[in-house]
N, C-alpha and C. Protein backbone atom coordinates (compact mmCIF):
# COMPACT_ATOMS: atom_id res chain seq x y z
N UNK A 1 7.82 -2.26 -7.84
CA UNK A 1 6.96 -1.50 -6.95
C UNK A 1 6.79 -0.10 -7.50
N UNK A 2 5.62 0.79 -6.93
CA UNK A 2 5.56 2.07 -7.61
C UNK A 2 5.84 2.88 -6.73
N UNK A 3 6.50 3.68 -6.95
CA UNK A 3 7.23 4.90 -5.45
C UNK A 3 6.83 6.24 -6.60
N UNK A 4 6.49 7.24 -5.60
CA UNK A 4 6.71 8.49 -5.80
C UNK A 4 5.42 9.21 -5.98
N UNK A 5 5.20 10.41 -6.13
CA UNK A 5 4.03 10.95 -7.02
C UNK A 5 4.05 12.04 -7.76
N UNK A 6 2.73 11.81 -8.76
CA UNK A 6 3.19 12.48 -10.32
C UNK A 6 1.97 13.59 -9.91
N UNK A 7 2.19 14.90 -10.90
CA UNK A 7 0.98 15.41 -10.72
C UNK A 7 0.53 15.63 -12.37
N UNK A 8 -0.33 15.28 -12.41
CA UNK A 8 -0.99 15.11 -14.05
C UNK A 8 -2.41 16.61 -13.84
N UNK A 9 -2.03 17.23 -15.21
CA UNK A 9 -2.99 18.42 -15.55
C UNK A 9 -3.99 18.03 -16.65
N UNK A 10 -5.41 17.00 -16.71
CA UNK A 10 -6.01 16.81 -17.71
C UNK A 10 -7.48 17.81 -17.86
N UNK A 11 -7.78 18.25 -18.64
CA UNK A 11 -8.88 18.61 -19.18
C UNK A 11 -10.09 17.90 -20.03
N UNK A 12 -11.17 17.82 -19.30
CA UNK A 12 -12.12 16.87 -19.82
C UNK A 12 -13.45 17.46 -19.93
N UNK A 13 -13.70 17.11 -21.29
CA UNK A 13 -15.52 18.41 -21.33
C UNK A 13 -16.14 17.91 -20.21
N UNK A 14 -17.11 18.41 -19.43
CA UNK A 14 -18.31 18.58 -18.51
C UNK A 14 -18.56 17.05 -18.90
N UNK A 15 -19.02 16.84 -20.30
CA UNK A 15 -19.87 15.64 -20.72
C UNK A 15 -19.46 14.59 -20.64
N UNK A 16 -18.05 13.97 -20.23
CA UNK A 16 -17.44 13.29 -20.31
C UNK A 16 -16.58 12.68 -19.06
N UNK A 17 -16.76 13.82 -17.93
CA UNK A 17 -16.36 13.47 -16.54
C UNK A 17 -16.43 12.53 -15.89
N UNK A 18 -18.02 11.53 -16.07
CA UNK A 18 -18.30 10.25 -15.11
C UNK A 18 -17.39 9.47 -15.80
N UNK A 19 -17.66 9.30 -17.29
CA UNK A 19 -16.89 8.36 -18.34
C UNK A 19 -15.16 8.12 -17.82
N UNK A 20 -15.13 9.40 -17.56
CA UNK A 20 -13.15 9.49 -17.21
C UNK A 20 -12.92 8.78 -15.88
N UNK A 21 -13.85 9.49 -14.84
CA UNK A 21 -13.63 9.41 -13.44
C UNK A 21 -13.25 7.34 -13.27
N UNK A 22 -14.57 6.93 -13.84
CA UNK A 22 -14.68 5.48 -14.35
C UNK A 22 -13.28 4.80 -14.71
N UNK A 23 -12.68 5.54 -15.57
CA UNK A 23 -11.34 5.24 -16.70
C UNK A 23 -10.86 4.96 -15.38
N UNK A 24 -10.38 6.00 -14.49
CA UNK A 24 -9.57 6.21 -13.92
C UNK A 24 -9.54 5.29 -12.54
N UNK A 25 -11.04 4.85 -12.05
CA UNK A 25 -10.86 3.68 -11.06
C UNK A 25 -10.55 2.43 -12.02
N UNK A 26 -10.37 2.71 -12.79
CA UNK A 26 -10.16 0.91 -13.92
C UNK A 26 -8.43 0.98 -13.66
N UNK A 27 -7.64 1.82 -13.50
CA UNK A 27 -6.28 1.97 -13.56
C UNK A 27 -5.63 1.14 -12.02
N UNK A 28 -6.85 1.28 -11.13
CA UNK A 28 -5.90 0.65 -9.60
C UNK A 28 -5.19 1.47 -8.78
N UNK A 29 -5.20 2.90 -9.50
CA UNK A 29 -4.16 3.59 -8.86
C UNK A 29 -4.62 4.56 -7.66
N UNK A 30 -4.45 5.36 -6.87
CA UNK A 30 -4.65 6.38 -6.04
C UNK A 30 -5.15 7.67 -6.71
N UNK A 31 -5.69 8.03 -7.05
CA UNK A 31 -5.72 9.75 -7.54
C UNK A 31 -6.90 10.58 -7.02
N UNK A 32 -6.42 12.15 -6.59
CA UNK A 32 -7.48 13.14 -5.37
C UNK A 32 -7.90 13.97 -6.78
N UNK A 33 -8.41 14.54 -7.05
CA UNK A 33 -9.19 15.79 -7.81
C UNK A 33 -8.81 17.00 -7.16
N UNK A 34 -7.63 17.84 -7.51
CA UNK A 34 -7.54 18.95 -6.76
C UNK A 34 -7.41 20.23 -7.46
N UNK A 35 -8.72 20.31 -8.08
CA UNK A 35 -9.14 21.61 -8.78
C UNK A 35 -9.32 22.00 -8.21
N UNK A 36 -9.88 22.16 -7.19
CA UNK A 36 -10.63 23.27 -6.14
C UNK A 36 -9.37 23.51 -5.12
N UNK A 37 -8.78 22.67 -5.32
CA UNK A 37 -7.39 22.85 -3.96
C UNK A 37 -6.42 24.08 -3.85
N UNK A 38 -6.76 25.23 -2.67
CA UNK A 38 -6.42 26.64 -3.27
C UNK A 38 -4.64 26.66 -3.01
N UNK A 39 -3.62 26.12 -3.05
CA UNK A 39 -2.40 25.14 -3.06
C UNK A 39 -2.40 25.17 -4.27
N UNK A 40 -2.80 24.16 -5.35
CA UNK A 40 -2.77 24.01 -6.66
C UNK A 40 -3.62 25.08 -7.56
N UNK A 41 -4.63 25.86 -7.14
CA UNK A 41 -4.62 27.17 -7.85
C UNK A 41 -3.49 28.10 -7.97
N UNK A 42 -2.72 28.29 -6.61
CA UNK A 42 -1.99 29.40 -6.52
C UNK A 42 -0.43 28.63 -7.14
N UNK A 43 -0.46 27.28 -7.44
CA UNK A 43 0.81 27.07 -8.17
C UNK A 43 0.61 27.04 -9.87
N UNK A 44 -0.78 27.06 -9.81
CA UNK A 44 -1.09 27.45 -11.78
C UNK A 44 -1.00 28.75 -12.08
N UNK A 45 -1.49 29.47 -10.92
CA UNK A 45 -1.10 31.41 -11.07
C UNK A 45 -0.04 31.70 -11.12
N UNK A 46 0.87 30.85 -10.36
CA UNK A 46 2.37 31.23 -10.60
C UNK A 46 3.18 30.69 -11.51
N UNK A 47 2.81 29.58 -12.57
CA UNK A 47 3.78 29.38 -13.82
C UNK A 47 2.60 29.90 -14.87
N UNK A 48 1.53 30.48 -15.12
CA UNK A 48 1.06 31.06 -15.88
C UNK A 48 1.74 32.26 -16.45
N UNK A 49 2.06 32.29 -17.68
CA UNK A 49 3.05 33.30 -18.90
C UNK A 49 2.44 34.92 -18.54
């Protein structure tokens, strides 16, 4: 069974987004898009060097 959750940081050109988004319903798995999520902005501001 699969327990838990991961948080994955990928970067994908503009041009290539539908192509991925696609990838990514082919996997079965659950995943939200939370770039815009101001939660996960303010935890990239805070381990940024």
């Amino acid at each position: 069974a699969d327990y838990g959750r991961i948080l994955v940081g990928m970067q994908v050109p503009a041009g290539d987004t539908a192509a991925f988004d696609a990838f990514l319903q082919t996997l079965g798995y659950p995943c939200v898009e939370e770039t815009l999520n101001p939660a996960y902005r303010l935890f990239l501001q805070a381990h940024q060097g």
